[in-house]
PDB file of N, CA and C in Angstrom:
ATOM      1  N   UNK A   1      -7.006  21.818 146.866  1.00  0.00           N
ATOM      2  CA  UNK A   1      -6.518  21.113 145.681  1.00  0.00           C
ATOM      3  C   UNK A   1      -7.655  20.352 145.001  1.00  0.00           C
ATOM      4  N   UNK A   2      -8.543  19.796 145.724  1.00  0.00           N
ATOM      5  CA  UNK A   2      -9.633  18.970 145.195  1.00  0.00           C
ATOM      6  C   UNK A   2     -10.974  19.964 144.086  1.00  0.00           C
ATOM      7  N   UNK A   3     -10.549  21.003 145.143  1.00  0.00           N
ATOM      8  CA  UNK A   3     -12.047  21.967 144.132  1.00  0.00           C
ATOM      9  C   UNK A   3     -10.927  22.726 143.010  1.00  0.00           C
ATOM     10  N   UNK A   4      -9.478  22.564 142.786  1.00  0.00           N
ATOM     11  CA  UNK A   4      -9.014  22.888 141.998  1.00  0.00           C
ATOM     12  C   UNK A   4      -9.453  22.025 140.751  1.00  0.00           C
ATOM     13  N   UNK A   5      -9.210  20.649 140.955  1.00  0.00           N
ATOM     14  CA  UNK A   5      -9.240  19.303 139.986  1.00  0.00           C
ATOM     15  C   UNK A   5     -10.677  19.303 139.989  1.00  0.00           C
ATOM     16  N   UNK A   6     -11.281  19.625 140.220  1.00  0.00           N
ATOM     17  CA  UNK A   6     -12.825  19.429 140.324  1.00  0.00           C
ATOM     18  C   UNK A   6     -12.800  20.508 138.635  1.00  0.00           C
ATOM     19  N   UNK A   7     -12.831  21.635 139.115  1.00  0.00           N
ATOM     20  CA  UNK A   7     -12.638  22.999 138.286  1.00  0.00           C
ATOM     21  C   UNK A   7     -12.118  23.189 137.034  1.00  0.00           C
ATOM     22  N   UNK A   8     -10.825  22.068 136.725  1.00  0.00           N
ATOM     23  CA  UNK A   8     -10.314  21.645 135.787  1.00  0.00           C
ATOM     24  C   UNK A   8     -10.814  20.569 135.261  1.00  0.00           C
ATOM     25  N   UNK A   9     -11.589  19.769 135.792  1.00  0.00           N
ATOM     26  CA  UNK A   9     -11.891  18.376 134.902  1.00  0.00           C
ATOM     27  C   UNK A   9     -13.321  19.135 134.021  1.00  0.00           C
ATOM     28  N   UNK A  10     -14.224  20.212 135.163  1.00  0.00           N
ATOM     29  CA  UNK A  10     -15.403  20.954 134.397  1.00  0.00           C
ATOM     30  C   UNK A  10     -15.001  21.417 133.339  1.00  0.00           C
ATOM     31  N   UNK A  11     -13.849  22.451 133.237  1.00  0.00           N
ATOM     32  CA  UNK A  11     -13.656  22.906 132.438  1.00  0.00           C
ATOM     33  C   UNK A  11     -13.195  21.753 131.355  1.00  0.00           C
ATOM     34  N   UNK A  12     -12.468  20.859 131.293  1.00  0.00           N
ATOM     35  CA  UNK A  12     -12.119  20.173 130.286  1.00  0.00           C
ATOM     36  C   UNK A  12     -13.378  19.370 129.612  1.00  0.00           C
ATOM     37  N   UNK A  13     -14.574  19.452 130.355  1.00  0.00           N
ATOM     38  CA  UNK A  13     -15.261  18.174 130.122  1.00  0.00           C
ATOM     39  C   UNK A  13     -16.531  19.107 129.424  1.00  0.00           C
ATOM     40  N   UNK A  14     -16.495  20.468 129.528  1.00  0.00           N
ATOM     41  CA  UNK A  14     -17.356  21.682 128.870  1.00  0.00           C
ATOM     42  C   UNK A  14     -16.690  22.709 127.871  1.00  0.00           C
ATOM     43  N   UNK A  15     -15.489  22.515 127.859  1.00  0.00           N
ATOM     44  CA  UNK A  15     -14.571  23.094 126.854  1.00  0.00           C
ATOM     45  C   UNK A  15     -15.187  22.792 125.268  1.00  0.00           C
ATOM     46  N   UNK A  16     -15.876  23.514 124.436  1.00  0.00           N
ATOM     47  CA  UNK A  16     -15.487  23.157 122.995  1.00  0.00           C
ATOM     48  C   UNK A  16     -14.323  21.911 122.232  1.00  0.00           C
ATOM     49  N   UNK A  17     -12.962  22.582 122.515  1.00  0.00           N
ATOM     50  CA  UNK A  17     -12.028  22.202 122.214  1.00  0.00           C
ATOM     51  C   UNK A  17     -11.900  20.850 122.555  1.00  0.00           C
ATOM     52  N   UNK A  18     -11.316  19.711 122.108  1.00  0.00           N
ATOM     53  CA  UNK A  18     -10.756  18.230 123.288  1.00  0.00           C
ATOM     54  C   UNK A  18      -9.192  18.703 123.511  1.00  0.00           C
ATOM     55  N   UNK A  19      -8.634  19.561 122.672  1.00  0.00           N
ATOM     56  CA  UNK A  19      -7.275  19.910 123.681  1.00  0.00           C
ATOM     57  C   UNK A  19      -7.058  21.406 123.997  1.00  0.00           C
ATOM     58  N   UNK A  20      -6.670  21.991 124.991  1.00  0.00           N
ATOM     59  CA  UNK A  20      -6.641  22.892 125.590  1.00  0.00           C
ATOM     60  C   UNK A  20      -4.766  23.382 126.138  1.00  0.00           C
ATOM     61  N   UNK A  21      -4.272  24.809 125.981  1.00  0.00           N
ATOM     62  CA  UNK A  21      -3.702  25.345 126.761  1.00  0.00           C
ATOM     63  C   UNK A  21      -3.480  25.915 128.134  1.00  0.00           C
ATOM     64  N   UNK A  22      -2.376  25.192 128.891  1.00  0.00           N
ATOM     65  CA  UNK A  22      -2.594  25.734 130.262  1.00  0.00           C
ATOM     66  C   UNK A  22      -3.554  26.930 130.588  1.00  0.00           C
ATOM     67  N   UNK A  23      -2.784  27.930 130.029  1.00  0.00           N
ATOM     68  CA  UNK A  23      -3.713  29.575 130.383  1.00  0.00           C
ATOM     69  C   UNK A  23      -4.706  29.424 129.785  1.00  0.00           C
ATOM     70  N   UNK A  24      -5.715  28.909 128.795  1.00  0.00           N
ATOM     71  CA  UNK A  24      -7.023  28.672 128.557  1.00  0.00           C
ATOM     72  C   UNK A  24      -7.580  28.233 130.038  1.00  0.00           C
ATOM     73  N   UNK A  25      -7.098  26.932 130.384  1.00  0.00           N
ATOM     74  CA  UNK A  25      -7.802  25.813 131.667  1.00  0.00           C
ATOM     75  C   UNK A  25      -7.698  27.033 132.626  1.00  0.00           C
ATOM     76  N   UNK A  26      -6.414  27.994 132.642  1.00  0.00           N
ATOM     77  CA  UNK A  26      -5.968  28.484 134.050  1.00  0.00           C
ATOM     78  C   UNK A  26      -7.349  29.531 134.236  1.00  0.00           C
ATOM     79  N   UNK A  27      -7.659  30.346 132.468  1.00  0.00           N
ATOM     80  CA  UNK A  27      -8.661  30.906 133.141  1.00  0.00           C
ATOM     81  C   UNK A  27     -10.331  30.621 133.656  1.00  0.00           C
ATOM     82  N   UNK A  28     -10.116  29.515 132.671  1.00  0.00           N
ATOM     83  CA  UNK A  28     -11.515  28.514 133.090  1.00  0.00           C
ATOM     84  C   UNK A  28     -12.044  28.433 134.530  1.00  0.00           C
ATOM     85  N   UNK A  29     -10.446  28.142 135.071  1.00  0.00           N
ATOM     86  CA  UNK A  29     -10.452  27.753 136.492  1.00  0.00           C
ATOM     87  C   UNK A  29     -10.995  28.857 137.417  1.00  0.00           C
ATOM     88  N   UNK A  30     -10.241  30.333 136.994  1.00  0.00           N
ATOM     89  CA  UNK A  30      -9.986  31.546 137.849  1.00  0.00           C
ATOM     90  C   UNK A  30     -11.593  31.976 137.705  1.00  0.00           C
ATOM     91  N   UNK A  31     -12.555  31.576 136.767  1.00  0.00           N
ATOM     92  CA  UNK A  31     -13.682  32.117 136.893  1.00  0.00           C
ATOM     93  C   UNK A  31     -14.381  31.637 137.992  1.00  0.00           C
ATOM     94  N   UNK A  32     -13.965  30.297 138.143  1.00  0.00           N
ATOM     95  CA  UNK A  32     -14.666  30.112 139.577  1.00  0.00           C
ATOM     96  C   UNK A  32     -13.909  30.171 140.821  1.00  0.00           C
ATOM     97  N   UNK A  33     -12.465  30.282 140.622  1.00  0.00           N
ATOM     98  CA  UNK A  33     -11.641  30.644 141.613  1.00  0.00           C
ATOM     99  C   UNK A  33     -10.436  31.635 141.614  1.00  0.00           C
ATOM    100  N   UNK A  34     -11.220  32.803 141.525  1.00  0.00           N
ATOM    101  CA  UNK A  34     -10.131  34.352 141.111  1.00  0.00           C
ATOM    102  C   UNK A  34      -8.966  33.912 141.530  1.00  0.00           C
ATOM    103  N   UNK A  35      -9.263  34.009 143.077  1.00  0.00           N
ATOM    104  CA  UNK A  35      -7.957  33.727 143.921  1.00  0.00           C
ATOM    105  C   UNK A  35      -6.653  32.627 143.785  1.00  0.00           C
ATOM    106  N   UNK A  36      -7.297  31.817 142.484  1.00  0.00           N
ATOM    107  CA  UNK A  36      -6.361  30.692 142.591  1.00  0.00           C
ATOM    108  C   UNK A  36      -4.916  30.872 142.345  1.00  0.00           C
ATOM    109  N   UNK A  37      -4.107  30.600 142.329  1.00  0.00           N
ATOM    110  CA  UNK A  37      -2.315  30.597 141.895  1.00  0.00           C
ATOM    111  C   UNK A  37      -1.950  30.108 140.823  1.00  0.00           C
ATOM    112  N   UNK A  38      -1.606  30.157 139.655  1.00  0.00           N
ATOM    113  CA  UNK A  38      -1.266  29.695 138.704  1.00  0.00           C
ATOM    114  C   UNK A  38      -0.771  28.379 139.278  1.00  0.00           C
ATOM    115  N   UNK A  39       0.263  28.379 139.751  1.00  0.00           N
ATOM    116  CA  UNK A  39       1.011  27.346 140.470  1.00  0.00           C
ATOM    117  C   UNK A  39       0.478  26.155 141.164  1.00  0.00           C
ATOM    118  N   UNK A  40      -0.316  26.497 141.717  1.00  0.00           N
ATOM    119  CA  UNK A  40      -1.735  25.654 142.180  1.00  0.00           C
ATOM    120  C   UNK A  40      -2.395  25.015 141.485  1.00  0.00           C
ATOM    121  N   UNK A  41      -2.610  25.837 140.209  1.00  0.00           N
ATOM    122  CA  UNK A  41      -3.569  25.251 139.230  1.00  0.00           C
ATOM    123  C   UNK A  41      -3.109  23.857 138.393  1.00  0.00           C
ATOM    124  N   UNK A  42      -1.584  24.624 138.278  1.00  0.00           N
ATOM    125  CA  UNK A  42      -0.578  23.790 137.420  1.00  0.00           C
ATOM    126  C   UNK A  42      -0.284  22.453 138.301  1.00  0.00           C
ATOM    127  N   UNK A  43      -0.320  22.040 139.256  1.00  0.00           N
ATOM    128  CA  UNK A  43      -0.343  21.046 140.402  1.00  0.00           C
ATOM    129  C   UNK A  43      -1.289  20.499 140.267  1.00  0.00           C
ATOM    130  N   UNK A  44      -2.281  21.063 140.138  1.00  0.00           N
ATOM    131  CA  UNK A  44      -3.978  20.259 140.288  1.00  0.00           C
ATOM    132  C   UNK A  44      -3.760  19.280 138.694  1.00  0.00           C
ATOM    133  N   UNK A  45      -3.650  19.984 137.968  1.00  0.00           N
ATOM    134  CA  UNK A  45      -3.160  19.385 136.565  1.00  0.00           C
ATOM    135  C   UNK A  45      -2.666  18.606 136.397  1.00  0.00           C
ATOM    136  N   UNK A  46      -1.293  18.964 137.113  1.00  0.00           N
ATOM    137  CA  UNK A  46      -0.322  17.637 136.793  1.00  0.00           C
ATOM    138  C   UNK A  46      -0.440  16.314 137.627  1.00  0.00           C
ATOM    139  N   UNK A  47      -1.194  16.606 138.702  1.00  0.00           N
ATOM    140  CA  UNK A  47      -2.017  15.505 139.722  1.00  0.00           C
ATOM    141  C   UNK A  47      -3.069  14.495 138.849  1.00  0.00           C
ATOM    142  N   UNK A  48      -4.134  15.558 138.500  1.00  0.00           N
ATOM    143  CA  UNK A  48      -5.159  15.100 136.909  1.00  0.00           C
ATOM    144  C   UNK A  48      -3.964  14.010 136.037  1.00  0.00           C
ATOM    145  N   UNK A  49      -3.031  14.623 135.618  1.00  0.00           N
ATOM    146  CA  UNK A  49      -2.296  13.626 134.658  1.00  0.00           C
ATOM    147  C   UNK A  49      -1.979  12.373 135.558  1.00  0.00           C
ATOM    148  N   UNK A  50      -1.508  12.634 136.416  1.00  0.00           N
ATOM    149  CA  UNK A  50      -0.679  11.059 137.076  1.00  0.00           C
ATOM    150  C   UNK A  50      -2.014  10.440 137.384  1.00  0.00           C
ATOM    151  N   UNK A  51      -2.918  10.910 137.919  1.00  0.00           N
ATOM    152  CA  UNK A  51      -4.153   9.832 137.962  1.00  0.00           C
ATOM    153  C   UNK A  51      -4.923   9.958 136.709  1.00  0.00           C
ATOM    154  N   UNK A  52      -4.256   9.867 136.097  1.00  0.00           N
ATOM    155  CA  UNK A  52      -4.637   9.450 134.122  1.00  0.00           C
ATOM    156  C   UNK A  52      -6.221   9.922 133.850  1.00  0.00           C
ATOM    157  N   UNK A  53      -6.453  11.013 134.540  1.00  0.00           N
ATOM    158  CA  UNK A  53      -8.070  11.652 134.276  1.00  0.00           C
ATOM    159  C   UNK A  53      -7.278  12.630 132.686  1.00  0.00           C
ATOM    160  N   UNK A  54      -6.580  13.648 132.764  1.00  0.00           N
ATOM    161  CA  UNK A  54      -5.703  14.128 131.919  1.00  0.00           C
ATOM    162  C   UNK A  54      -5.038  13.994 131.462  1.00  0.00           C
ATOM    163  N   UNK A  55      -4.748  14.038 129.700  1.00  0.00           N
ATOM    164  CA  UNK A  55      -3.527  13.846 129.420  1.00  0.00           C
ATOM    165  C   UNK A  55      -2.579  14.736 128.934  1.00  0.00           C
ATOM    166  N   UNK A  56      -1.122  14.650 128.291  1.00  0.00           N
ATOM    167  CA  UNK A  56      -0.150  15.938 127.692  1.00  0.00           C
ATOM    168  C   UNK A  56      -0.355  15.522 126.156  1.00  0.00           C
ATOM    169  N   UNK A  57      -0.992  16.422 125.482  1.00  0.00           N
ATOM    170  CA  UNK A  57      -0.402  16.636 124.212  1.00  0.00           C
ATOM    171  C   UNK A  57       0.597  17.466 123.692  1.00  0.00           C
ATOM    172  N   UNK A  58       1.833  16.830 123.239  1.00  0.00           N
ATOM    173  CA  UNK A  58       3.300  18.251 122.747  1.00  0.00           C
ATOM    174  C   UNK A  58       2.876  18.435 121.235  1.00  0.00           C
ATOM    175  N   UNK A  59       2.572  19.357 121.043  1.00  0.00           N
ATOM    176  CA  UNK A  59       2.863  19.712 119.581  1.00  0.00           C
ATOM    177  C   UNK A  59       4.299  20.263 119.046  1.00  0.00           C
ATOM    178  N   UNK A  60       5.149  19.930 119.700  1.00  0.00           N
ATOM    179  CA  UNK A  60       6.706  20.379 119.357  1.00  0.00           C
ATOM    180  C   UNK A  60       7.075  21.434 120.312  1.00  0.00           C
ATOM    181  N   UNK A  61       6.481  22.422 120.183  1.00  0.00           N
ATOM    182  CA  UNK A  61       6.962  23.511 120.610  1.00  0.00           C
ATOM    183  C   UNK A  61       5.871  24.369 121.804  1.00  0.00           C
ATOM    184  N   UNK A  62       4.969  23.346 122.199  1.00  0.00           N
ATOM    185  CA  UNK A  62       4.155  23.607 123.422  1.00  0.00           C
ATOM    186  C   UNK A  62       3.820  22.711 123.757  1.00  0.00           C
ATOM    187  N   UNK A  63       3.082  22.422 125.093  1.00  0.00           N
ATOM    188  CA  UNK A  63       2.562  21.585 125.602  1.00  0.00           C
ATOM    189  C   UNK A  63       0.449  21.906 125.572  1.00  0.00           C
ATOM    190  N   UNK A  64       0.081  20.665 125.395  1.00  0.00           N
ATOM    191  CA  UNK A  64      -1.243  21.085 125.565  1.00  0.00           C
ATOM    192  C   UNK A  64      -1.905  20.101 126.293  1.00  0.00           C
ATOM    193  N   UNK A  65      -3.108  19.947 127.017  1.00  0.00           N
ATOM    194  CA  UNK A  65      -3.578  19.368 127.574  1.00  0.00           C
ATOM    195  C   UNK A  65      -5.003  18.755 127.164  1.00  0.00           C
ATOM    196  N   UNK A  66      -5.273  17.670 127.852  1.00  0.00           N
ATOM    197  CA  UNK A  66      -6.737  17.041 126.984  1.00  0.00           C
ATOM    198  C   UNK A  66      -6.962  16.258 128.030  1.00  0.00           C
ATOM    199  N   UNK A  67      -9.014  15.702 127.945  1.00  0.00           N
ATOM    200  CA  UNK A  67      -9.375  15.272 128.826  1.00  0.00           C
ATOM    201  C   UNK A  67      -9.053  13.426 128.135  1.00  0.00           C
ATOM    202  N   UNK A  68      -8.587  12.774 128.752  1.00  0.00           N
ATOM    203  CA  UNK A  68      -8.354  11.200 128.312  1.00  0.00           C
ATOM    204  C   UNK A  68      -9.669  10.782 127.683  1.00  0.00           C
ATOM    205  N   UNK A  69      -9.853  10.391 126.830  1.00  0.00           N
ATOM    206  CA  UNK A  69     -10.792   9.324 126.124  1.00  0.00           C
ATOM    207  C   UNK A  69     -11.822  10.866 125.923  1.00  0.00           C
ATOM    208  N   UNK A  70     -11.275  11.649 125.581  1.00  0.00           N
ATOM    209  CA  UNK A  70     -12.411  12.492 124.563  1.00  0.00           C
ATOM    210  C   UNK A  70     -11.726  12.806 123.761  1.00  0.00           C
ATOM    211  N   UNK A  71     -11.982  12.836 122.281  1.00  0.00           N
ATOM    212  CA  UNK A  71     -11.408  13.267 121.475  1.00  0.00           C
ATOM    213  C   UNK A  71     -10.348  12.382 121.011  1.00  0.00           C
ATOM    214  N   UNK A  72      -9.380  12.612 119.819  1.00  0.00           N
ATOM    215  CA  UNK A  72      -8.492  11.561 119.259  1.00  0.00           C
ATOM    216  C   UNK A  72      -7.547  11.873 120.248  1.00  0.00           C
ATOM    217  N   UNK A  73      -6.683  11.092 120.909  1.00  0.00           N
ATOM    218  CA  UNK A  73      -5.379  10.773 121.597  1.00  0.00           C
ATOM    219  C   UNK A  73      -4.494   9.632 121.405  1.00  0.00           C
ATOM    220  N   UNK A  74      -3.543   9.667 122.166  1.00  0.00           N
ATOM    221  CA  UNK A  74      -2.058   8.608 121.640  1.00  0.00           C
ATOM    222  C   UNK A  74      -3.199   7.015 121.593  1.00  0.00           C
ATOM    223  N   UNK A  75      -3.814   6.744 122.584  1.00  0.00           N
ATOM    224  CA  UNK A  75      -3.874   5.559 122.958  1.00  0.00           C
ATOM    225  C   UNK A  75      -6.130   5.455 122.239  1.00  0.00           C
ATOM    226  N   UNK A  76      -6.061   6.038 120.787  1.00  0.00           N
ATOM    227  CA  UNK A  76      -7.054   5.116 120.630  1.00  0.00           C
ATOM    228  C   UNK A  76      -7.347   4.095 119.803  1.00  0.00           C
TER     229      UNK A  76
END
């Protein structure tokens, strides 16, 4: 789980973008870990969020994700 969140914070923190789609991050992730589980990934994530490294952006009709304090978010 740790080299998952590791994998995801790289990718968020080398991403172009400041907000990102699950399956963007998921494949970010799978480049350095083929083997990973979607499901897994999505855990590592939602772990990232509760320890407020990540946050959820909804645009209505999806969910997107962003690294906290990069880029414009709810709380600047």
């Amino acid at each position: 789980m740790e080299d998952l969140k590791k994998a995801i914070l790289e990718f968020a923190e080398t991403n172009k973008k400041t907000k990102f789609y699950f399956n963007d991050m998921e494949k970010g992730v799978r480049e350095k870990f083929p083997e990973a589980k979607a499901r897994d990934i999505k855990k590592a994530a939602t772990a990232l969020v509760n320890e407020e490294k990540l946050i959820y952006f909804s645009t209505g009709s999806s969910t997107m994700y962003g690294l906290k304090g990069r880029g414009q978010t709810e709380d600047h």
